[in-house]
Every structure is written in structure tokens, then in C-alpha cells.
C-alpha atoms as a PDB file:
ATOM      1  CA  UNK A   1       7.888  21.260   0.792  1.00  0.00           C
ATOM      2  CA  UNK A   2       7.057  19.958  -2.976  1.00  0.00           C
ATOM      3  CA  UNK A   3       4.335  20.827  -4.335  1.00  0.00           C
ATOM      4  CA  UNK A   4       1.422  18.656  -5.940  1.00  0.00           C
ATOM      5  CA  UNK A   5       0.119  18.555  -8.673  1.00  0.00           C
ATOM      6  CA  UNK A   6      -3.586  19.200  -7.441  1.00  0.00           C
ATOM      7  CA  UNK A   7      -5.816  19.775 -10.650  1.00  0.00           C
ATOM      8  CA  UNK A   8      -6.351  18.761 -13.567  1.00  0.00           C
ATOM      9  CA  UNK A   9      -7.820  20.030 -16.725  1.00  0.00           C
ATOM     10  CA  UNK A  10      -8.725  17.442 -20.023  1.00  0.00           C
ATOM     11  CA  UNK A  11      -7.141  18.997 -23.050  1.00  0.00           C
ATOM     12  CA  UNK A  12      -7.357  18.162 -26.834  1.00  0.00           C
ATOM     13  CA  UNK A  13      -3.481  18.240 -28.125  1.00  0.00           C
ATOM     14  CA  UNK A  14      -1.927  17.814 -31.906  1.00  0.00           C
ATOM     15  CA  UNK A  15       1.952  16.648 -31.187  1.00  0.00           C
ATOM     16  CA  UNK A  16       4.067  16.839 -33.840  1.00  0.00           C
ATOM     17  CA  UNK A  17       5.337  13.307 -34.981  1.00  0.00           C
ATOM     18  CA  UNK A  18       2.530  11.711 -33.249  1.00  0.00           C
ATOM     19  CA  UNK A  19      -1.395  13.173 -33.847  1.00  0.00           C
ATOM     20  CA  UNK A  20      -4.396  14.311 -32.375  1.00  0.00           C
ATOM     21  CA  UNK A  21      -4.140  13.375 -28.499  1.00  0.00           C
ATOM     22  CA  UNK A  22      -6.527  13.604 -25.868  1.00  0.00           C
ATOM     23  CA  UNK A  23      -5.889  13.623 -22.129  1.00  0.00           C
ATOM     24  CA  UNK A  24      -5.722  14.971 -18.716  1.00  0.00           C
ATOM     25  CA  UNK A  25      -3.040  17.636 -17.658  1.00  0.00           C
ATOM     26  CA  UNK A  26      -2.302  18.081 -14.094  1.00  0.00           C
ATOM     27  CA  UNK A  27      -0.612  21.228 -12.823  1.00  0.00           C
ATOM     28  CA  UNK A  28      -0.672  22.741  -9.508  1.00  0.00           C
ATOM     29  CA  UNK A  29      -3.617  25.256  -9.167  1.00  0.00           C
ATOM     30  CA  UNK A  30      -1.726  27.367  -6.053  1.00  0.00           C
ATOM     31  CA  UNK A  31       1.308  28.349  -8.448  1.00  0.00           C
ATOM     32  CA  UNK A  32       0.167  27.857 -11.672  1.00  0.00           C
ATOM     33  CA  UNK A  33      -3.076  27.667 -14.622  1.00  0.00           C
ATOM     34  CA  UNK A  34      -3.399  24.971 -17.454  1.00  0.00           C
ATOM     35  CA  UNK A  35      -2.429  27.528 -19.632  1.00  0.00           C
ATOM     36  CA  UNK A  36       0.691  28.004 -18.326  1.00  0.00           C
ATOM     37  CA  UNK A  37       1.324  24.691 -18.029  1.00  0.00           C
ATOM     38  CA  UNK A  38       1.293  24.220 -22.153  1.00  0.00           C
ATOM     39  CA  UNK A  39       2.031  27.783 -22.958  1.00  0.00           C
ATOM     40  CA  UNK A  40       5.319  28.391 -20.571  1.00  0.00           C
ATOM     41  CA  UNK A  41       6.217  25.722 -19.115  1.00  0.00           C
ATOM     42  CA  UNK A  42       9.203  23.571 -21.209  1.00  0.00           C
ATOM     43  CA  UNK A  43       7.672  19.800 -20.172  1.00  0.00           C
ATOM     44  CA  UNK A  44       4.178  18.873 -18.957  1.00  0.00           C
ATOM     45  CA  UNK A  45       2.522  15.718 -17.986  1.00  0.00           C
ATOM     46  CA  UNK A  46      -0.399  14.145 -20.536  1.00  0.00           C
ATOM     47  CA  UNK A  47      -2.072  11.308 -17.988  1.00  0.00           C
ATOM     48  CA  UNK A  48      -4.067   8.390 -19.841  1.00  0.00           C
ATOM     49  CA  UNK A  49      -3.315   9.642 -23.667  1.00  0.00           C
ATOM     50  CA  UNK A  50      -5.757   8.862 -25.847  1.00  0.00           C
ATOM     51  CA  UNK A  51      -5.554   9.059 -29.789  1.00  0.00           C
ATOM     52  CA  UNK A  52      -8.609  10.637 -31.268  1.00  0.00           C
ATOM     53  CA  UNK A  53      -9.099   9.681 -35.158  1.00  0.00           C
ATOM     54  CA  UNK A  54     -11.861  10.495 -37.793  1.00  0.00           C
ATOM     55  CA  UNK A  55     -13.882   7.705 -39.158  1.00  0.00           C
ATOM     56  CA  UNK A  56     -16.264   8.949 -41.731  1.00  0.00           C
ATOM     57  CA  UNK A  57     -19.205   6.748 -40.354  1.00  0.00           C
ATOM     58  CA  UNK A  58     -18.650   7.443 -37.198  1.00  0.00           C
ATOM     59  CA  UNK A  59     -17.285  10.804 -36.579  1.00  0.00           C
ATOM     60  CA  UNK A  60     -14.251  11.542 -34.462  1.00  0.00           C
ATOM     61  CA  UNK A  61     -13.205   8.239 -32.724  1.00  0.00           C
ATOM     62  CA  UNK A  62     -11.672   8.595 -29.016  1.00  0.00           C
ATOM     63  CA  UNK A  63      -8.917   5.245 -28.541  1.00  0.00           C
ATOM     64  CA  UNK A  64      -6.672   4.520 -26.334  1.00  0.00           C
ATOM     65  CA  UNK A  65      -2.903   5.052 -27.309  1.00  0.00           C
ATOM     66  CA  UNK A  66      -0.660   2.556 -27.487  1.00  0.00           C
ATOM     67  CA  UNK A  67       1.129   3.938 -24.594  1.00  0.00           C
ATOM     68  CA  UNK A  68      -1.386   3.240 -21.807  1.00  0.00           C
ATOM     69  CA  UNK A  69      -0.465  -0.674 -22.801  1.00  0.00           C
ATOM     70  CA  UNK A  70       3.237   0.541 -21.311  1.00  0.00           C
ATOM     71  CA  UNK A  71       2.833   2.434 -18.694  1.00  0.00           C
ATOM     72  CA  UNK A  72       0.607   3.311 -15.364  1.00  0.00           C
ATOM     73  CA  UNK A  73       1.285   7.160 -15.101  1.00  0.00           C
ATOM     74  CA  UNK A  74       1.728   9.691 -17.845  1.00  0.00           C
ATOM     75  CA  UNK A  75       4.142  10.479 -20.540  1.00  0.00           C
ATOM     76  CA  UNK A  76       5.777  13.408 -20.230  1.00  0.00           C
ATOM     77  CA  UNK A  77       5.423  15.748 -23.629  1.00  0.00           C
ATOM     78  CA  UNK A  78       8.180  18.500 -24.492  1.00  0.00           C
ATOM     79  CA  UNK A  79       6.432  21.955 -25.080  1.00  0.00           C
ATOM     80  CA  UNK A  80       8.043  22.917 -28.790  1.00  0.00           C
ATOM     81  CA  UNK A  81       6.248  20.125 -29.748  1.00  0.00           C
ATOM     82  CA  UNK A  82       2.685  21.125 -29.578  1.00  0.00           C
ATOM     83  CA  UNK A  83       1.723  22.699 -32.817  1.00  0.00           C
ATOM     84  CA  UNK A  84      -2.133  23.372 -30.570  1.00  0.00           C
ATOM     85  CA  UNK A  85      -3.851  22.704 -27.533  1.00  0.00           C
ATOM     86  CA  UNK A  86      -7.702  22.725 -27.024  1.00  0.00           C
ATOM     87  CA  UNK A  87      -8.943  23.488 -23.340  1.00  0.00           C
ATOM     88  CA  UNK A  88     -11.671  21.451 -21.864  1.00  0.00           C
ATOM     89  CA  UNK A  89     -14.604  23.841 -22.272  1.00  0.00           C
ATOM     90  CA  UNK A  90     -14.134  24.046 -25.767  1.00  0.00           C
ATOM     91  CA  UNK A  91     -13.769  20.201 -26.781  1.00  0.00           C
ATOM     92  CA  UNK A  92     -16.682  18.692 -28.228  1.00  0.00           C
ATOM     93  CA  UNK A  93     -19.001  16.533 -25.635  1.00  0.00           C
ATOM     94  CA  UNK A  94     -19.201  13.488 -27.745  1.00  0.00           C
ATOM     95  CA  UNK A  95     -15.208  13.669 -27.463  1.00  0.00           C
ATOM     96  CA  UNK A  96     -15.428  14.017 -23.612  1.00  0.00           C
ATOM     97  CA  UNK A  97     -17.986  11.367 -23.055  1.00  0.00           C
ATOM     98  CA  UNK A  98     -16.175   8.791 -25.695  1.00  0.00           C
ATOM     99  CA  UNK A  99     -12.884   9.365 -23.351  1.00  0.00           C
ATOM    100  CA  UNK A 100     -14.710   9.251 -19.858  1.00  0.00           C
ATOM    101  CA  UNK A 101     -16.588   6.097 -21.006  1.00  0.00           C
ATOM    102  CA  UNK A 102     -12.828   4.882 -22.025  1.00  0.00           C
ATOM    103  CA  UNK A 103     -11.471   6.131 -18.303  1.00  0.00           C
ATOM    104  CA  UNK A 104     -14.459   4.257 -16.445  1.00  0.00           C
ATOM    105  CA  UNK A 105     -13.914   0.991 -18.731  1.00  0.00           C
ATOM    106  CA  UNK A 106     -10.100   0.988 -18.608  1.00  0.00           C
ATOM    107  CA  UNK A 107      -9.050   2.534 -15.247  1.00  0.00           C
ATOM    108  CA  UNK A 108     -12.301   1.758 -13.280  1.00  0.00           C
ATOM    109  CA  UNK A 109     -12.921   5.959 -12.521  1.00  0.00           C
ATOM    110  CA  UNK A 110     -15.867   7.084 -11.340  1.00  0.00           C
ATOM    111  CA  UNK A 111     -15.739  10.736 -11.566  1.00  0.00           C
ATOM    112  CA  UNK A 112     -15.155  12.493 -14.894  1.00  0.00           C
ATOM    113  CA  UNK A 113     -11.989  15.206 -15.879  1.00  0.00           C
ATOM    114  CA  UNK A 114     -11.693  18.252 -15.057  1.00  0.00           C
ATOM    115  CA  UNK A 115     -14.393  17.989 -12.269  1.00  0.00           C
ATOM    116  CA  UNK A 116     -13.470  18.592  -8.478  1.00  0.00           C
ATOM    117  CA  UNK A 117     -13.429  15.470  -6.777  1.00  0.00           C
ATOM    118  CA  UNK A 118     -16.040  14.776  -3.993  1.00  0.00           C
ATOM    119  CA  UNK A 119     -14.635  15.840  -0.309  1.00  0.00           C
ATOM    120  CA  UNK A 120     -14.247  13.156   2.015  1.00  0.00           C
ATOM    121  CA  UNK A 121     -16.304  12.614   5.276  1.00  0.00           C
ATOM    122  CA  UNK A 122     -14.314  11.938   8.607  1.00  0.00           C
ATOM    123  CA  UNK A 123     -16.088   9.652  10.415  1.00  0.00           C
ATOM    124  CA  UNK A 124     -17.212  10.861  13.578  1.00  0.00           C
ATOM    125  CA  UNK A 125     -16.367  14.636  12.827  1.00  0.00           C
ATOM    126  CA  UNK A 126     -18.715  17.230  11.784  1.00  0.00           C
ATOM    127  CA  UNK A 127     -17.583  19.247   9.175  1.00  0.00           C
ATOM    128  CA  UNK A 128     -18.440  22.558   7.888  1.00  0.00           C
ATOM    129  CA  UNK A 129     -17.822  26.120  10.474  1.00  0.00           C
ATOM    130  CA  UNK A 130     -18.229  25.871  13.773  1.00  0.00           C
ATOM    131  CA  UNK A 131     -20.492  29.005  14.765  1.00  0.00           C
ATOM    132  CA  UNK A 132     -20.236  30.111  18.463  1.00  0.00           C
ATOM    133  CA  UNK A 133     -23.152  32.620  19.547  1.00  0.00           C
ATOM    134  CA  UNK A 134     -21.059  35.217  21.650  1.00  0.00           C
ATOM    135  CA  UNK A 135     -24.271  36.425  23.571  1.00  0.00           C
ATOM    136  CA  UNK A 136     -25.054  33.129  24.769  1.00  0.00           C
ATOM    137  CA  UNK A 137     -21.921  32.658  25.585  1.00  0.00           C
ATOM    138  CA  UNK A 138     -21.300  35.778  27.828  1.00  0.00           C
ATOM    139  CA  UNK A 139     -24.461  34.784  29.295  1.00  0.00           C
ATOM    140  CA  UNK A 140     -23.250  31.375  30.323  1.00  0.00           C
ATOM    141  CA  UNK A 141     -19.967  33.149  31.817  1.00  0.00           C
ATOM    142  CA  UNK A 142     -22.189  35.807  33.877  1.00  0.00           C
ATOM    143  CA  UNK A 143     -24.346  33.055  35.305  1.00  0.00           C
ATOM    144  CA  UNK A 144     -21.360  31.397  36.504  1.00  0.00           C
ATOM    145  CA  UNK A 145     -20.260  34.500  37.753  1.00  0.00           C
ATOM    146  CA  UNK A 146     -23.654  35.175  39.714  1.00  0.00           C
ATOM    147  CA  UNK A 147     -23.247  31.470  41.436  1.00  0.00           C
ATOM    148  CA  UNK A 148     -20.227  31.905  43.271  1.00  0.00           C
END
């Protein structure tokens, strides 16, 4: 069985040779944390790159990178070249809104990084535990009993 990459965490990132990214990293969550995704592992995935510069009217500036022009999925980034990493909780909010405004523009995303995705509803199931009153139900079976 392979396993998925089934979370996802937006991280700030300053690559050697190329800047300041921002993106989302995607690791699985059963065998593995963000951290040890950048810390340990030797590759990891950056999805939807973005470049983030410093205008001095603005403030810092989240753009696309050239990259997303290229490709559909992620590059993949080689670990000894990360001089840091900044983890979602600690990045700025004007950074994150800038890039989810750039995700929802670009890639037509509703929901934003780093946030569990919405569970889907089967149609025609109920969801959620099935409870099962044990009292009732040897009551049922003694009734039964008591008709024969």
C-alpha cells in the first residue's frame, strides 16, 4: 500500500539560489509531521510556490513564481538547500491572506491552507455513530420470546 500524502501545512521558506518562497507542504500525517518533512527528510514537495518580495509602499508582496506558469503540481526542493523555514502559525496574516486570495484567483480554491477540508456527505447515508440502546433491545428479544 503507498501512502498519501494527506495534509498539508503552508510554510514561509528562504532557498538558497532562489528567495523568500511561500507555499503549501504536504506530508503524510500517519507517518510523519511538517517538521520532519523539512528538518529530516532529504526532498520535499513545495505545491503552488509563491515568491514573497518587499515593496516599501506596500509591505511584503505575495506573487506567484514563475514556476506555476510551468507546471500543474509542485516542485520538488532538496533539503540542504533551505537556509529557514517558517511554520504556518507563525507567518504573518497579511502574508496568508495575500497567498489564499492568489490560490482562489489562480487555482479557483475555496478552502484556505493548512485547514482540514470539509467531510463529504453520502447521499442517502446517515453519518455520525450508530447508538443501539441494549435495554430496548433485550426487551424486543424477550417479547418475542413471550409470543411463541
Amino acid at each position: 500500500m503507498k501512502l498519501r500524502q494527506n495534509a498539508r501545512e503552508l510554510v514561509l521558506l528562504d532557498i538558497s539560489g532562489v528567495g523568500i518562497l511561500l507555499g503549501e507542504v504536504r506530508y503524510n500525517k500517519q507517518t510523519e509531521t511538517v517538521v520532519f518533512a523539512l528538518e529530516k527528510s532529504a526532498f520535499f514537495d513545495l505545491y503552488f510556490p509563491c515568491v514573497v518580495n518587499f515593496d516599501p509602499q506596500r509591505g511584503p508582496v505575495v506573487q506567484p513564481h514563475v514556476v506555476n506558469a510551468m507546471t500543474t503540481s509542485s516542485i520538488r526542493i532538496q533539503r540542504n538547500r533551505v537556509n529557514f523555514f517558517v511554520l504556518s502559525q507563525d507567518i504573518a496574516p497579511s502574508l496568508k491572506a495575500q497567498y489564499v486570495d492568489i490560490m482562489n484567483q489562480v487555482m479557483g480554491f475555496q478552502n484556505r491552507p493548512s485547514e482540514p477540508e470539509p467531510q463529504k456527505q453520502h447521499s442517502g447515508l446517515k453519518s455520525g455513530p450508530k447508538i443501539v440502546d441494549l435495554i430496548t433491545l433485550k426487551g424486543k428479544k424477550e417479547d418475542s420470546k413471550d409470543r411463541k
